[in-house]
PDB file of N, CA and C in Angstrom:
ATOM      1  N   UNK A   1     -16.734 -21.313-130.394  1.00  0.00           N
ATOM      2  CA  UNK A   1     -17.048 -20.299-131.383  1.00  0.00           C
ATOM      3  C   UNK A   1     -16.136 -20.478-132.598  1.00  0.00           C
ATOM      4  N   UNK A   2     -16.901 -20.042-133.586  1.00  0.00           N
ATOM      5  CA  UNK A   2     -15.981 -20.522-135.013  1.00  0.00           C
ATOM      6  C   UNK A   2     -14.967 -19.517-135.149  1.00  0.00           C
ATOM      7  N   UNK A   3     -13.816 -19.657-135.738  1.00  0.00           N
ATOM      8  CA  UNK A   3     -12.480 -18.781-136.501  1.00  0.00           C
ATOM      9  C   UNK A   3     -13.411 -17.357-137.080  1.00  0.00           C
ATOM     10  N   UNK A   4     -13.476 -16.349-137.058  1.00  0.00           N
ATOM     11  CA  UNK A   4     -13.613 -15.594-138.165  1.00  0.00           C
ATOM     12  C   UNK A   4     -13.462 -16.177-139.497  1.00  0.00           C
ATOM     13  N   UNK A   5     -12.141 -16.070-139.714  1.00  0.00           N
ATOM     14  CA  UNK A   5     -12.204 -16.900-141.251  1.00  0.00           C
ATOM     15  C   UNK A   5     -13.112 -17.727-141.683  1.00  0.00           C
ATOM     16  N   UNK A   6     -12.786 -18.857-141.021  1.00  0.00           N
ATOM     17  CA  UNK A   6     -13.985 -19.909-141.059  1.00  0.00           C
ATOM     18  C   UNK A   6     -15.838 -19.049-141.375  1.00  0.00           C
ATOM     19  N   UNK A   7     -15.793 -18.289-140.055  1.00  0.00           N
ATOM     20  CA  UNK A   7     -17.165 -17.737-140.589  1.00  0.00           C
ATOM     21  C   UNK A   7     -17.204 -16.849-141.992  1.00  0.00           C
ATOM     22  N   UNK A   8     -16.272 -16.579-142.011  1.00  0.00           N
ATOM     23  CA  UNK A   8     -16.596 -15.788-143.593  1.00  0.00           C
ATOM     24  C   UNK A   8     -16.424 -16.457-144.769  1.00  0.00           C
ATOM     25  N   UNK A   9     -15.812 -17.399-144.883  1.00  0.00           N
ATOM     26  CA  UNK A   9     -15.783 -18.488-145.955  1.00  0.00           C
ATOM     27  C   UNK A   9     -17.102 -18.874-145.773  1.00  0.00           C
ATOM     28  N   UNK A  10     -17.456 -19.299-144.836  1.00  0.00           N
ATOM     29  CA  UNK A  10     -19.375 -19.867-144.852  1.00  0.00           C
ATOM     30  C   UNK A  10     -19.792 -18.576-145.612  1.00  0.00           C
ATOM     31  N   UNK A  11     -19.879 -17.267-145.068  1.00  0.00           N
ATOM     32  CA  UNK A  11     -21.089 -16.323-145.402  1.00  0.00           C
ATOM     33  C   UNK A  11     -20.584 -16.516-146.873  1.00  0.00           C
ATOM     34  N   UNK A  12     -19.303 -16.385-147.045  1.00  0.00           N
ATOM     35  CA  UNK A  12     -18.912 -16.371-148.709  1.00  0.00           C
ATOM     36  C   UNK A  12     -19.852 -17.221-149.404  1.00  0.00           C
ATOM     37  N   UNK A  13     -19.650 -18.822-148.897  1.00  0.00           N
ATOM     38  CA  UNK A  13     -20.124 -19.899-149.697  1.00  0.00           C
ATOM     39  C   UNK A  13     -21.818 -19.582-149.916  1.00  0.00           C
ATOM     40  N   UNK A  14     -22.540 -18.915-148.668  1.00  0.00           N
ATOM     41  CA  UNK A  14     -24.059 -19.107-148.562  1.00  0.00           C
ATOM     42  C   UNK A  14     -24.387 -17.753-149.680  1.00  0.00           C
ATOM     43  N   UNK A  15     -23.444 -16.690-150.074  1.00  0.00           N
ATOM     44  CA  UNK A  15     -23.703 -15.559-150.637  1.00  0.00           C
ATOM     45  C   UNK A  15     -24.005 -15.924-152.377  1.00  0.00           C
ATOM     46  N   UNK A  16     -22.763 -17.492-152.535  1.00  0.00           N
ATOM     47  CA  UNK A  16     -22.597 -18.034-154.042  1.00  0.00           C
ATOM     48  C   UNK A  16     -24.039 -18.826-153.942  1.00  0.00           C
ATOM     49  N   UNK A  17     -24.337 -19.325-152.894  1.00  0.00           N
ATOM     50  CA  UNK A  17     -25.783 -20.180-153.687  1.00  0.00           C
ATOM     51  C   UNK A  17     -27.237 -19.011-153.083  1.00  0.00           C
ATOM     52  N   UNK A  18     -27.320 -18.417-152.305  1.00  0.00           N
ATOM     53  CA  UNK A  18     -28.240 -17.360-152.154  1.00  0.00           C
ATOM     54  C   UNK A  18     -29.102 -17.227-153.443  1.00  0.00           C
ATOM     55  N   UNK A  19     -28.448 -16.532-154.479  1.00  0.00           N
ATOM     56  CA  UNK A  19     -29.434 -16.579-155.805  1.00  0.00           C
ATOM     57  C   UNK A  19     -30.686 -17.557-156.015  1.00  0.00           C
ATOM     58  N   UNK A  20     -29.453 -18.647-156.071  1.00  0.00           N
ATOM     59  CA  UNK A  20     -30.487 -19.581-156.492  1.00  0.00           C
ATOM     60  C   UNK A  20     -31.616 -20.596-155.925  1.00  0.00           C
ATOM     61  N   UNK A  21     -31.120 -20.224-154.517  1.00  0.00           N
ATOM     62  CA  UNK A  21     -32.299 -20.518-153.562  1.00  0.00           C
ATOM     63  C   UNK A  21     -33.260 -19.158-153.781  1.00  0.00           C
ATOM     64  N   UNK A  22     -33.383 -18.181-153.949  1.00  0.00           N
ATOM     65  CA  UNK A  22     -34.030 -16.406-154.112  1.00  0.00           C
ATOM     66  C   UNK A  22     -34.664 -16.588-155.364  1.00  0.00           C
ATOM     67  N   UNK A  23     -34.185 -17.542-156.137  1.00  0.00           N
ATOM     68  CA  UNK A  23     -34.636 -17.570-157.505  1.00  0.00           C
ATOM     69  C   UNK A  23     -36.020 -18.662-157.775  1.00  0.00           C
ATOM     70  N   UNK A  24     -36.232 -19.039-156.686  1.00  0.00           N
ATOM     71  CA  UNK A  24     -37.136 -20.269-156.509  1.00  0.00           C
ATOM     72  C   UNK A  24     -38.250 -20.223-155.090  1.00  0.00           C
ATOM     73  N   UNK A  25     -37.281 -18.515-154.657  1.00  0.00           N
ATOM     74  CA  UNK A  25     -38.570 -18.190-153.698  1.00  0.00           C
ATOM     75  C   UNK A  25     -38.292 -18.804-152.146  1.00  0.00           C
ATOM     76  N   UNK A  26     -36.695 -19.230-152.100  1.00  0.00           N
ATOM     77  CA  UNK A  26     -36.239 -19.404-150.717  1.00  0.00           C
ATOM     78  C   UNK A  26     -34.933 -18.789-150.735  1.00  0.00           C
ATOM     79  N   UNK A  27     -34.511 -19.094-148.898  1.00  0.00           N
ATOM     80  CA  UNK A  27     -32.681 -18.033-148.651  1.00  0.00           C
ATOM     81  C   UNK A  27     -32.290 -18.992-147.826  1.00  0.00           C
ATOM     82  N   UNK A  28     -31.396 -19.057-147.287  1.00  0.00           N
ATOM     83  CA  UNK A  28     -30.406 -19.541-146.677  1.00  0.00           C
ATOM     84  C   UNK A  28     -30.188 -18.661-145.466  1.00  0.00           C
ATOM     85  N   UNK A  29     -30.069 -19.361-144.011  1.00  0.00           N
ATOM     86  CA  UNK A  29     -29.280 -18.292-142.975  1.00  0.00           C
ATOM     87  C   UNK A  29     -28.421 -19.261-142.096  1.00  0.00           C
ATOM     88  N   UNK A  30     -27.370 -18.508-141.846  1.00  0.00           N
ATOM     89  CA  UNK A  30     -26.203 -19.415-141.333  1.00  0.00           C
ATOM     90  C   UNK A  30     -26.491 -19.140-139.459  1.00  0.00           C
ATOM     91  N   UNK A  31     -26.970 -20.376-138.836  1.00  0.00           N
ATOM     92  CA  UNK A  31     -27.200 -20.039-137.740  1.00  0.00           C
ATOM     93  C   UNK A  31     -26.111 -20.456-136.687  1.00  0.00           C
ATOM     94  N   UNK A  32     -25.241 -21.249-136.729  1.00  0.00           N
ATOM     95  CA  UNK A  32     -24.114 -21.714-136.316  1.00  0.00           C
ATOM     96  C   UNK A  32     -23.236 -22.896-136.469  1.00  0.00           C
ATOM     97  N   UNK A  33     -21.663 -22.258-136.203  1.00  0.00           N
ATOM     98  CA  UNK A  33     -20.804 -22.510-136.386  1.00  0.00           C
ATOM     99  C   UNK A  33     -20.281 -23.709-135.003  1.00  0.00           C
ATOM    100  N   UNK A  34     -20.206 -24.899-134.783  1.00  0.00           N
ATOM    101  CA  UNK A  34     -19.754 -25.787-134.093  1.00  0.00           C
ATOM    102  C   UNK A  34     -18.512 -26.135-133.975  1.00  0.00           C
ATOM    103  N   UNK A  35     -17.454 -25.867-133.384  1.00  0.00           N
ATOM    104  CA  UNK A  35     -15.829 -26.708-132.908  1.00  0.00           C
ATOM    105  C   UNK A  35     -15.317 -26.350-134.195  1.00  0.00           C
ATOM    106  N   UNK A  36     -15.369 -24.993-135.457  1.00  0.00           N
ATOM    107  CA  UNK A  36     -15.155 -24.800-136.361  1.00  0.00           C
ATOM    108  C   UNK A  36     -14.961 -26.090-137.586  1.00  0.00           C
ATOM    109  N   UNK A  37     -16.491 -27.318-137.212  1.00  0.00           N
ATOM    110  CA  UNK A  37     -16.087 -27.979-137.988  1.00  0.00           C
ATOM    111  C   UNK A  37     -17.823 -28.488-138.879  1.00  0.00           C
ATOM    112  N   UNK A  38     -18.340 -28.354-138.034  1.00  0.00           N
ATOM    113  CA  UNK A  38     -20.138 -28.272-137.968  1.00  0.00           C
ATOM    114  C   UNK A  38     -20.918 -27.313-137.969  1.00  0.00           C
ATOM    115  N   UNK A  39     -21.167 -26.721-139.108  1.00  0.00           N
ATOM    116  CA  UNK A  39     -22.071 -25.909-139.724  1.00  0.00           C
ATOM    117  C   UNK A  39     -23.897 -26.011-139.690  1.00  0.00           C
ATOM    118  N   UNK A  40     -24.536 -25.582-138.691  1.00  0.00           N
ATOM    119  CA  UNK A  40     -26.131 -24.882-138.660  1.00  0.00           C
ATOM    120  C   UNK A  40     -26.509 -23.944-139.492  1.00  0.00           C
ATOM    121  N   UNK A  41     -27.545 -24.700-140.508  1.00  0.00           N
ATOM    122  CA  UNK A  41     -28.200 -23.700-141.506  1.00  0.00           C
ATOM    123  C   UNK A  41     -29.855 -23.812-140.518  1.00  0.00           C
ATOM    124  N   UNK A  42     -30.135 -22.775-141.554  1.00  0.00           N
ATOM    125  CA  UNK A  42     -31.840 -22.865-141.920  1.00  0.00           C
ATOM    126  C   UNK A  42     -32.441 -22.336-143.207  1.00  0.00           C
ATOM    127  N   UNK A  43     -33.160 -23.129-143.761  1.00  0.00           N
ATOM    128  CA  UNK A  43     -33.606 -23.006-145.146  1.00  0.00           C
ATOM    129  C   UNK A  43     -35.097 -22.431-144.908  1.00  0.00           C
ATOM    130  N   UNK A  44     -34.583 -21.007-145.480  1.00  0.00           N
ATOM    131  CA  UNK A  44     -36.111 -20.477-145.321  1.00  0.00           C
ATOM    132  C   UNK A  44     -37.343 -20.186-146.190  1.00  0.00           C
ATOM    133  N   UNK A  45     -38.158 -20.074-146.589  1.00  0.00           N
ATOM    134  CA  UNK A  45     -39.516 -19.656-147.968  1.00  0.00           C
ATOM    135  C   UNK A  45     -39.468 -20.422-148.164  1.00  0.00           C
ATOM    136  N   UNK A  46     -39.491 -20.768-149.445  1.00  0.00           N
ATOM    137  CA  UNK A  46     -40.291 -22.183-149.934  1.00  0.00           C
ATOM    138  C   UNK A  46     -39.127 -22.957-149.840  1.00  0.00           C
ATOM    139  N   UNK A  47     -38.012 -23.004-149.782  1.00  0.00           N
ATOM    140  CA  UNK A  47     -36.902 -24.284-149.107  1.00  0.00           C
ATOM    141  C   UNK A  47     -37.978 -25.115-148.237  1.00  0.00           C
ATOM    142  N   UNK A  48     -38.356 -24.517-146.870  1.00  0.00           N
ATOM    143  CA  UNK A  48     -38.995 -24.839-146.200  1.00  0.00           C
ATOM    144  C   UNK A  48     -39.709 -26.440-146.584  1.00  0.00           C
ATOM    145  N   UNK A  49     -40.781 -25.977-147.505  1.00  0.00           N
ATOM    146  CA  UNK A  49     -41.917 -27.178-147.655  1.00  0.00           C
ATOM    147  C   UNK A  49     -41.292 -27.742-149.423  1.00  0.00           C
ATOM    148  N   UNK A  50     -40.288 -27.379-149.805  1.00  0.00           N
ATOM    149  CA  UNK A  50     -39.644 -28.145-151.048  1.00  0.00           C
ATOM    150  C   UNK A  50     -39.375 -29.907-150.566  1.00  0.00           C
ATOM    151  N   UNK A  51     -39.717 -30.690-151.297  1.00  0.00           N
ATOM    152  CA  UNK A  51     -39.444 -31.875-151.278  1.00  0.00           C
ATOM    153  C   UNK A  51     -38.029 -32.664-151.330  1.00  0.00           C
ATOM    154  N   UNK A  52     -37.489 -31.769-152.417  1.00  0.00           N
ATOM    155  CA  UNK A  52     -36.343 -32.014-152.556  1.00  0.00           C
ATOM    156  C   UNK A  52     -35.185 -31.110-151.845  1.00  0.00           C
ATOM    157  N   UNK A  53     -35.624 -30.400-150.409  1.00  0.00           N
ATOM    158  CA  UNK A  53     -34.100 -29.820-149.958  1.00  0.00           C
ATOM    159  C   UNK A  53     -33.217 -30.196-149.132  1.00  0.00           C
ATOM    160  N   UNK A  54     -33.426 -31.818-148.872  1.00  0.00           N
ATOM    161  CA  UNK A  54     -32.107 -32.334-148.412  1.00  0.00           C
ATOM    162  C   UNK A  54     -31.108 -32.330-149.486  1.00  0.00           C
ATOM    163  N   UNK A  55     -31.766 -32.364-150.675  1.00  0.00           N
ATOM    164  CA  UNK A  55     -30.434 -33.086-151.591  1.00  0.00           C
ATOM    165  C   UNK A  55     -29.809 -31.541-152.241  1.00  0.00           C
ATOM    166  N   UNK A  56     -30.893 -30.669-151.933  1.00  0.00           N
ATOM    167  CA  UNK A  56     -30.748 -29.076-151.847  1.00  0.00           C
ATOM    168  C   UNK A  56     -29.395 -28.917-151.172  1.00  0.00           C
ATOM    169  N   UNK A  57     -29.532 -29.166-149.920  1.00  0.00           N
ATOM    170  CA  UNK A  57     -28.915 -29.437-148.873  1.00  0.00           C
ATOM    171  C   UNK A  57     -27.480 -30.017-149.163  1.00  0.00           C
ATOM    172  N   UNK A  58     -27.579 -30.973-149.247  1.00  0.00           N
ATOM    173  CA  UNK A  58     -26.762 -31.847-149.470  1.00  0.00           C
ATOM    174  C   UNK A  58     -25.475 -31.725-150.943  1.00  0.00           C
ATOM    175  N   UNK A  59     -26.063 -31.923-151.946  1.00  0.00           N
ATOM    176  CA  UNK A  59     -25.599 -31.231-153.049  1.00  0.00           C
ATOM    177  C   UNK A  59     -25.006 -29.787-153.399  1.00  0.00           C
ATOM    178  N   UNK A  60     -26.125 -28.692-152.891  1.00  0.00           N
ATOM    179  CA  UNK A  60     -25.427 -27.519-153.797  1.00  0.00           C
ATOM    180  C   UNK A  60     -24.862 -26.735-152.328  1.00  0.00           C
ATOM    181  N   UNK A  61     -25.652 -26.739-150.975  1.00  0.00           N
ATOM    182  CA  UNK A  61     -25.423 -26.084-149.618  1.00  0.00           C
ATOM    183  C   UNK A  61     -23.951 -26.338-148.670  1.00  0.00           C
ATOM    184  N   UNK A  62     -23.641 -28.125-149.215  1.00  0.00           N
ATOM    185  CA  UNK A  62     -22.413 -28.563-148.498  1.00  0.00           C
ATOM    186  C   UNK A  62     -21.564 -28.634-149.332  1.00  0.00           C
ATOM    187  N   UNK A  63     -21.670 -28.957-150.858  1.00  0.00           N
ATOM    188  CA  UNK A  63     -20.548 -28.887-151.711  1.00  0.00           C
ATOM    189  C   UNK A  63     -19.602 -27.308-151.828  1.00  0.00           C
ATOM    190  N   UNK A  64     -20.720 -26.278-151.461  1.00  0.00           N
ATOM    191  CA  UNK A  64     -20.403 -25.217-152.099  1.00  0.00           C
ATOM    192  C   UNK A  64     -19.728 -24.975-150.302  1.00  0.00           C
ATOM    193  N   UNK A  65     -19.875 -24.903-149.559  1.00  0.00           N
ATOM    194  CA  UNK A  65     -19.465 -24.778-148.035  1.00  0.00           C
ATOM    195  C   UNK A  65     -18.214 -25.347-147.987  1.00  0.00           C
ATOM    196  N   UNK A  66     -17.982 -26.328-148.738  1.00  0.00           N
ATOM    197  CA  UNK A  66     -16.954 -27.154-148.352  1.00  0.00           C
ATOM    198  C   UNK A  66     -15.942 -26.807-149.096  1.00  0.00           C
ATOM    199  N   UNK A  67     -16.237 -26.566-150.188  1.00  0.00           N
ATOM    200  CA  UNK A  67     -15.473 -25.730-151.495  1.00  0.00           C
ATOM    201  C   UNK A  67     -14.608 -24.104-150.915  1.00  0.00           C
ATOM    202  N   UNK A  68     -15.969 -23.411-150.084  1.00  0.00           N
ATOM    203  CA  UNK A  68     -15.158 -22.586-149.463  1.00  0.00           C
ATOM    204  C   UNK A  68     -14.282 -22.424-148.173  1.00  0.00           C
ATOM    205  N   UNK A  69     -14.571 -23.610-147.371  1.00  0.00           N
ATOM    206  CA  UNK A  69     -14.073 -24.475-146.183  1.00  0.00           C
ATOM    207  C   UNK A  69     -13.960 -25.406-146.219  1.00  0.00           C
ATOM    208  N   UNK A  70     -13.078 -25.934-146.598  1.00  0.00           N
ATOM    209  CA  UNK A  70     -12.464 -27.580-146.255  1.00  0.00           C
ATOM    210  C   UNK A  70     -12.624 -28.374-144.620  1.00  0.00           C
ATOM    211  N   UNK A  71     -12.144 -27.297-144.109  1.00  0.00           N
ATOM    212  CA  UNK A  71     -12.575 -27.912-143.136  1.00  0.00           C
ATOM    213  C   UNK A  71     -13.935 -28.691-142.454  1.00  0.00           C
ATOM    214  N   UNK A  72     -14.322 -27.700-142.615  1.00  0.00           N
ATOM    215  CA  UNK A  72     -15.941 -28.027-142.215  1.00  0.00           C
ATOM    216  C   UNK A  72     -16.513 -29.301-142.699  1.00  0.00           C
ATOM    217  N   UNK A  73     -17.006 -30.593-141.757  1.00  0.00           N
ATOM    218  CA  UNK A  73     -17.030 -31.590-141.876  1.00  0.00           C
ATOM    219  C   UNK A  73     -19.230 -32.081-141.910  1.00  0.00           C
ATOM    220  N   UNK A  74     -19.502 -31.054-141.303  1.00  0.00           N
ATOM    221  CA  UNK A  74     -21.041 -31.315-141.870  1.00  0.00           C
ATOM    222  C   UNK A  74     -21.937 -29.954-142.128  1.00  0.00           C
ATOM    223  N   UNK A  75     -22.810 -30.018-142.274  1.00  0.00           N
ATOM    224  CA  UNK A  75     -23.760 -29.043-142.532  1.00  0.00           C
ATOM    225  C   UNK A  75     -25.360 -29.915-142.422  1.00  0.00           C
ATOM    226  N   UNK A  76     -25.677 -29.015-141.373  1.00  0.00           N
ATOM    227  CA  UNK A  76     -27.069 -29.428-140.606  1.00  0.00           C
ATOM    228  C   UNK A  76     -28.525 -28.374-140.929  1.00  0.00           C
ATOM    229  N   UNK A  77     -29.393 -28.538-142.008  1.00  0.00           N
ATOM    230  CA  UNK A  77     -30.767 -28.013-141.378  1.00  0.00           C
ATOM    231  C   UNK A  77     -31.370 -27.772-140.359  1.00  0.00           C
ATOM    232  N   UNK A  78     -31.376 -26.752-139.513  1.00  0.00           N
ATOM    233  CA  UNK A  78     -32.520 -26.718-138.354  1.00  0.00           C
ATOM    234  C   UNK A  78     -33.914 -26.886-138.880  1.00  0.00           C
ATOM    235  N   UNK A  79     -33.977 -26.945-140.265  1.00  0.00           N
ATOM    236  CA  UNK A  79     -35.544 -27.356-140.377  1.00  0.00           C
ATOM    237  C   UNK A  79     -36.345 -28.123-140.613  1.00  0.00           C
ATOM    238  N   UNK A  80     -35.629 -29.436-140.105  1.00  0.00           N
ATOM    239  CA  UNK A  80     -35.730 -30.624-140.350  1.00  0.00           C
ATOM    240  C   UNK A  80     -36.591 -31.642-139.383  1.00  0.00           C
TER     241      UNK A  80
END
């Protein structure tokens, strides 16, 4: 099970990009926390069938995660 901390730096990080996934008609939900180092998302609404949300993913979901947790060494889609 993840640190507290750890989990709230995630909800922090998913709260800073929330908008702008909301703004395009998808959200973000943090489904789990792994060895406090491996992060489970799911990209929901139109994330979903977007073409581009690995790099979604990848770019604005793990930069901004990582920014608020250093630690945390990946970040995984379950909707993949």
């Amino acid at each position: 099970m993840a640190s507290e901390t750890i989990k709230e730096n995630v909800e922090k990080a998913l709260e800073e990009i929330r908008p702008f996934l909301k703004s395009d008609g998808g959200d973000i939900t943090l489904v789990s926390i792994e060895d406090d180092k491996h992060v489970k998302v799911r990209l929901e609404g139109a994330c979903t069938s977007c073409k581009i949300n690995q790099m979604t993913l990848k770019a604005g979901v793990e930069t901004t995660i990582k920014k608020y947790a250093p630690e945390i060494e990946t970040v995984e889609n379950l909707n993949v």
